[in-house]
C-alpha atoms as a PDB file:
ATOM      1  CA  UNK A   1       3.860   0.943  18.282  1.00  0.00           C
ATOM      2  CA  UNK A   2       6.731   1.960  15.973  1.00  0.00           C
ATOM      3  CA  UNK A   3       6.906   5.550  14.707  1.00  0.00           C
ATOM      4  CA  UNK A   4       8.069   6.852  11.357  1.00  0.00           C
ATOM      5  CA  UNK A   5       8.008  10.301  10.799  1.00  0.00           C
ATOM      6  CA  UNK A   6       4.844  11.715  11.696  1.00  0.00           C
ATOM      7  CA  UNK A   7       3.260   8.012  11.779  1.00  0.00           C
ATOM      8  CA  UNK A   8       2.506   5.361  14.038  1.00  0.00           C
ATOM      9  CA  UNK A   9       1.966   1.791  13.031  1.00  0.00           C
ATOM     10  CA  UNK A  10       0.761  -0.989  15.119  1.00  0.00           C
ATOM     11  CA  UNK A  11       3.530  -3.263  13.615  1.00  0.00           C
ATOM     12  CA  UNK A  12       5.781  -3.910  10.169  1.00  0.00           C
ATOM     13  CA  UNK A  13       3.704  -4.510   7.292  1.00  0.00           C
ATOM     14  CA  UNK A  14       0.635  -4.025   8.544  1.00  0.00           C
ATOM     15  CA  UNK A  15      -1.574  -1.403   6.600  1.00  0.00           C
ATOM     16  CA  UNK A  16      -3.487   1.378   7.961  1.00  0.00           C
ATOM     17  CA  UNK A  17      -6.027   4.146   6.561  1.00  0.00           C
ATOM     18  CA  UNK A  18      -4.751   7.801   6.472  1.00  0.00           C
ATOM     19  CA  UNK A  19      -7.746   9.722   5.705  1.00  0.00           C
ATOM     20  CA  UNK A  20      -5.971  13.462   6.594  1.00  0.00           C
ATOM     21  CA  UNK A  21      -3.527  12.520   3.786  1.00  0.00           C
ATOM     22  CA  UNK A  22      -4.084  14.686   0.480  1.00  0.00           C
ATOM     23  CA  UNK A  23      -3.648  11.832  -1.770  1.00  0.00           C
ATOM     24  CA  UNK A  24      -3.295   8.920  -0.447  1.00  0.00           C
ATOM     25  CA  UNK A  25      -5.867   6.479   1.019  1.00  0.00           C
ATOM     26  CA  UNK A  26      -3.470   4.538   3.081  1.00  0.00           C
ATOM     27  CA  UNK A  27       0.016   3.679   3.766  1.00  0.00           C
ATOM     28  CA  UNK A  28       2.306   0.722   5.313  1.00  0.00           C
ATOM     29  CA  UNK A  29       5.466   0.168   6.729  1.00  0.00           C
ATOM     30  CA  UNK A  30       6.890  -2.504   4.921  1.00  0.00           C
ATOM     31  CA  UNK A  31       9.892  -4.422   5.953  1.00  0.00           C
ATOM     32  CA  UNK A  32      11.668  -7.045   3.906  1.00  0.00           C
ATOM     33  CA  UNK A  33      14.713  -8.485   5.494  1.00  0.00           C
ATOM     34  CA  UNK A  34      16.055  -5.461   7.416  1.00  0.00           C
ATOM     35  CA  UNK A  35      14.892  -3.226   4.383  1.00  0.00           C
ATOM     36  CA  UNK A  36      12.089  -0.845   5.749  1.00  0.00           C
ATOM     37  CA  UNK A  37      10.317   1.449   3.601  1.00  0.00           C
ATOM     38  CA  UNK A  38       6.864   3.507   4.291  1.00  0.00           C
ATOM     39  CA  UNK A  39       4.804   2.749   1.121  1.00  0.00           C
ATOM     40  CA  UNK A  40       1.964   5.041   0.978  1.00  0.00           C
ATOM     41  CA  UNK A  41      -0.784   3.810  -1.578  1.00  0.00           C
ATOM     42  CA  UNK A  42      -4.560   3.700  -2.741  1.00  0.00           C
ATOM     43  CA  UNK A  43      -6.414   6.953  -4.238  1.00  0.00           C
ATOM     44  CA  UNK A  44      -8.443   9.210  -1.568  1.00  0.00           C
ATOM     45  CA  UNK A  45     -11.836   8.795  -1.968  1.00  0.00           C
ATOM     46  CA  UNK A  46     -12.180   5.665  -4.424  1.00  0.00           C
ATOM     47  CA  UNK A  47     -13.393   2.245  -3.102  1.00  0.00           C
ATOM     48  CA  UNK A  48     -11.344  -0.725  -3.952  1.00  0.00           C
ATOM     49  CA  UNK A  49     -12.276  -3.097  -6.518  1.00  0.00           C
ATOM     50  CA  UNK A  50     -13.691  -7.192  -5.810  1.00  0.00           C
ATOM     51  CA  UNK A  51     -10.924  -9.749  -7.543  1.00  0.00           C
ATOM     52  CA  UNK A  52     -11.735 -10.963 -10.893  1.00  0.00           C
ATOM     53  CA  UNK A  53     -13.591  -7.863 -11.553  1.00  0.00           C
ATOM     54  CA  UNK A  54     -12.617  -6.069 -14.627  1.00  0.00           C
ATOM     55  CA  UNK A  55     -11.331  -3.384 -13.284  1.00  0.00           C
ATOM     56  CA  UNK A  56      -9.126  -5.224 -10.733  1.00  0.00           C
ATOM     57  CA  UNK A  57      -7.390  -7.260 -13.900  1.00  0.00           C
ATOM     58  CA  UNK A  58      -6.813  -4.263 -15.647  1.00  0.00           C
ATOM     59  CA  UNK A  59      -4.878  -3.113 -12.543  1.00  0.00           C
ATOM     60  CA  UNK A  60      -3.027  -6.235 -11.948  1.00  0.00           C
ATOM     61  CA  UNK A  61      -2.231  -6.189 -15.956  1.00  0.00           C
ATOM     62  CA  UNK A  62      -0.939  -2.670 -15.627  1.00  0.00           C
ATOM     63  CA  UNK A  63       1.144  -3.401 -12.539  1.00  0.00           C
ATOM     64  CA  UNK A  64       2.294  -7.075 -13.302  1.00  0.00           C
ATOM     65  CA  UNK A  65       5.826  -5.735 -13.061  1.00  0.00           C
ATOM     66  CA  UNK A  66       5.431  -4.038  -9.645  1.00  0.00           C
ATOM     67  CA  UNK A  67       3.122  -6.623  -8.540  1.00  0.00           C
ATOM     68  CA  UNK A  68       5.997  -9.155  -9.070  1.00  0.00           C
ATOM     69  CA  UNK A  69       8.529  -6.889  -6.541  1.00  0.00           C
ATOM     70  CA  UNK A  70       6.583  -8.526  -3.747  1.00  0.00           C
ATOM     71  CA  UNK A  71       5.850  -6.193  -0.428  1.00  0.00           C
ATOM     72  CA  UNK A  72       8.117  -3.697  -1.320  1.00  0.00           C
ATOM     73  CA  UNK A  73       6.186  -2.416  -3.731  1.00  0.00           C
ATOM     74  CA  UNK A  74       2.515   0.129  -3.713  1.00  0.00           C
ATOM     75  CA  UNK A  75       1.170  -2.289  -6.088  1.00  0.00           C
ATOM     76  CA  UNK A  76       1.709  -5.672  -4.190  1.00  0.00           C
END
């Protein structure tokens, strides 16, 4: 287990649900080289979206940028 804060993740870049969080849905502590960041992400409360639905290109349209940042990044 590595800690972070208040956290505990089962490894580095490996996502988990935070459902007592106010805002977001999950969060992950990403780690890119020996760059670690804790990326918190998703809105509480909303279900994801299937790929190639419309509203899932409209997200990766609005995030391209972010998207392209790689794991670093809420949107990848």
């Amino acid at each position: 287990m590595i800690k972070r804060g208040s956290e505990e993740f089962s490894g580095y870049n490996k996502p988990k649900a935070t459902p007592k969080h106010p805002t977001k849905s999950h969060a992950v502590l990403a780690k890119e080289g020996d760059t670690v960041k804790l990326i918190r992400f998703g809105q509480q409360g909303v279900e994801g979206s299937p790929d190639g639905s419309a509203r899932n290109e409209a997200f990766k349209a609005r995030h391209a940028k972010n998207i392209d940042k790689g794991k670093m990044s809420a949107a990848y």
